[in-house]
Structure formats: structure tokens, C-alpha cells
Protein backbone atom coordinates (compact mmCIF):
# COMPACT_ATOMS: atom_id res chain seq x y z
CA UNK A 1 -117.87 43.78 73.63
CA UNK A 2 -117.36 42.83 69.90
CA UNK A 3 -114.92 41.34 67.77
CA UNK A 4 -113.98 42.94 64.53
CA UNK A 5 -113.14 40.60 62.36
CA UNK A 6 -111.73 42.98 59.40
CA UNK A 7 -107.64 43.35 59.79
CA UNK A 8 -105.03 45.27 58.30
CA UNK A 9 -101.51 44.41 58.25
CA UNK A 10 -100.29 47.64 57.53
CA UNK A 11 -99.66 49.31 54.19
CA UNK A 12 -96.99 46.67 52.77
CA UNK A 13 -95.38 48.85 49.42
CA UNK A 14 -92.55 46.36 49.13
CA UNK A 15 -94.38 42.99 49.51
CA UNK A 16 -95.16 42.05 45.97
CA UNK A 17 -92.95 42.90 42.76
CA UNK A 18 -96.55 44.63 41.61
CA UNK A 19 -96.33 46.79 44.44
CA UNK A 20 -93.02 47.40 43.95
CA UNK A 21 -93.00 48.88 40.84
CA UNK A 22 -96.46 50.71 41.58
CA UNK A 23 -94.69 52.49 44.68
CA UNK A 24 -91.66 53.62 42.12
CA UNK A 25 -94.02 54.88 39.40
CA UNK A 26 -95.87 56.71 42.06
CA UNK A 27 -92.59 57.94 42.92
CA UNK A 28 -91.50 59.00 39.43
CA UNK A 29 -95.22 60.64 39.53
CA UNK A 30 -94.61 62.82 42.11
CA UNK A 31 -91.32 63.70 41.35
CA UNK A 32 -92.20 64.77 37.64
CA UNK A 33 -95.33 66.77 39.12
CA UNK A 34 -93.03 68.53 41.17
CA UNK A 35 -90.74 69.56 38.23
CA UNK A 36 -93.68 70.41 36.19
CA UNK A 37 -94.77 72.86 38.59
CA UNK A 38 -91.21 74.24 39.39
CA UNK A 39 -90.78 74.32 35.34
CA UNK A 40 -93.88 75.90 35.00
CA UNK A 41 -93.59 78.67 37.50
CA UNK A 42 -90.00 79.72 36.43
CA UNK A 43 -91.54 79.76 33.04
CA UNK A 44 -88.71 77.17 31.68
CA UNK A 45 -88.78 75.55 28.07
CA UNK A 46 -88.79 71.43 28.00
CA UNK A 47 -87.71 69.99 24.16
CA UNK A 48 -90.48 68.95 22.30
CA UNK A 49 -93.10 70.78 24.27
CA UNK A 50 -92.13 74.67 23.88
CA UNK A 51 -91.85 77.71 26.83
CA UNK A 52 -94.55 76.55 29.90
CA UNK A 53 -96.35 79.05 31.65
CA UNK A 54 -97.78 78.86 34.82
CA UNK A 55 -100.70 77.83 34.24
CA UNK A 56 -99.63 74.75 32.16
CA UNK A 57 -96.83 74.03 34.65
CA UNK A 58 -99.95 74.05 37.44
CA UNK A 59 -101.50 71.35 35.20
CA UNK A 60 -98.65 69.35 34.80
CA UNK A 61 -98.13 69.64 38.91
CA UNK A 62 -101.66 68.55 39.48
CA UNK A 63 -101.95 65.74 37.01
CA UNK A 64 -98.20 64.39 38.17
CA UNK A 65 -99.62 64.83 42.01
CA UNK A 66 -102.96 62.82 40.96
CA UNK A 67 -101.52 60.02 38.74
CA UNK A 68 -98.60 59.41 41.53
CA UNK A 69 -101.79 59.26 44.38
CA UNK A 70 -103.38 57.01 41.90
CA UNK A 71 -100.16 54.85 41.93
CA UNK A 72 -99.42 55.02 45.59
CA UNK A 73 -103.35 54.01 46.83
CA UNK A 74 -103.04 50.86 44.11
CA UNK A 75 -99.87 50.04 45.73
CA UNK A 76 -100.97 50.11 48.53
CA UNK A 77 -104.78 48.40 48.49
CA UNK A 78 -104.33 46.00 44.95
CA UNK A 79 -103.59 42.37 45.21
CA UNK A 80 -102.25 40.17 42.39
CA UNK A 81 -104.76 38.07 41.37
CA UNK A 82 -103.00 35.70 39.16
CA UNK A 83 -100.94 33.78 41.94
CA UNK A 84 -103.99 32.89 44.34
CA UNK A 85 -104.26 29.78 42.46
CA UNK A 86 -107.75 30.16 41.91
């Protein structure tokens, strides 16, 4: 029998302050994809930005969704790299 001698600790989103604030950004993320897509598909108006349509509220739900996975998997996997003392 074999030894691995790769371990995880777990996913550890509150360890570092850069994880941290990369778990509440995905957060945010997700939550403003979400409201996108709701604004989108209930064909709301945002200031600045005009009436959205579906199709523009399915964007903004897909890029929140993506950037907020994008967020979440660096919080998750990155280390800081500038206290190692290397």
C-alpha cells in the first residue's frame, strides 16, 4: 500500500485577510449576477445604463456568476506570496 504524500487541509476562506476579501468579492459577485439576471428578466431600468432586456440581464447573470467563481476558486487555492519570507 502507498502513501500519498499530497494533503489538503480543507478549503480555508477565512485564513488569510487575502482570502478574506476574495471570498466577499466573490460574494458581492454572485449577488450582483443574481440581480442582473432578476433585473434583466423583469425588464427593469438601472441609472446610467438604460431599460435591460433579457438578454443583457442573461449577460450580466453569467458574467456576475463567472467573475464571483473566479473569486471564490482564488480564495480558495491562492497563497500570499509576500509573507513566506522568501
Amino acid at each position: 500500500m502507498t502513501n500519498s504524500t499530497a494533503g489538503t487541509d480543507g478549503l480555508d476562506l477565512f485564513g488569510t485577510r487575502f482570502s478574506i476579501g476574495a471570498t466577499a468579492v466573490s460574494a458581492l459577485l454572485f449577488l450582483l449576477g443574481i440581480a442582473l439576471g432578476v433585473m434583466g428578466f423583469q425588464q427593469m431600468s438601472i441609472p446610467l445604463a438604460g431599460e435591460l432586456s433579457i438578454v443583457t440581464g442573461a449577460v450580466g447573470l453569467l458574467f456576475g456568476l463567472f467573475f464571483g467563481l473566479v473569486a471564490l476558486v482564488a480564495a480558495a487555492y491562492m497563497e500570499p506570496g509576500f509573507d513566506d519570507g522568501h
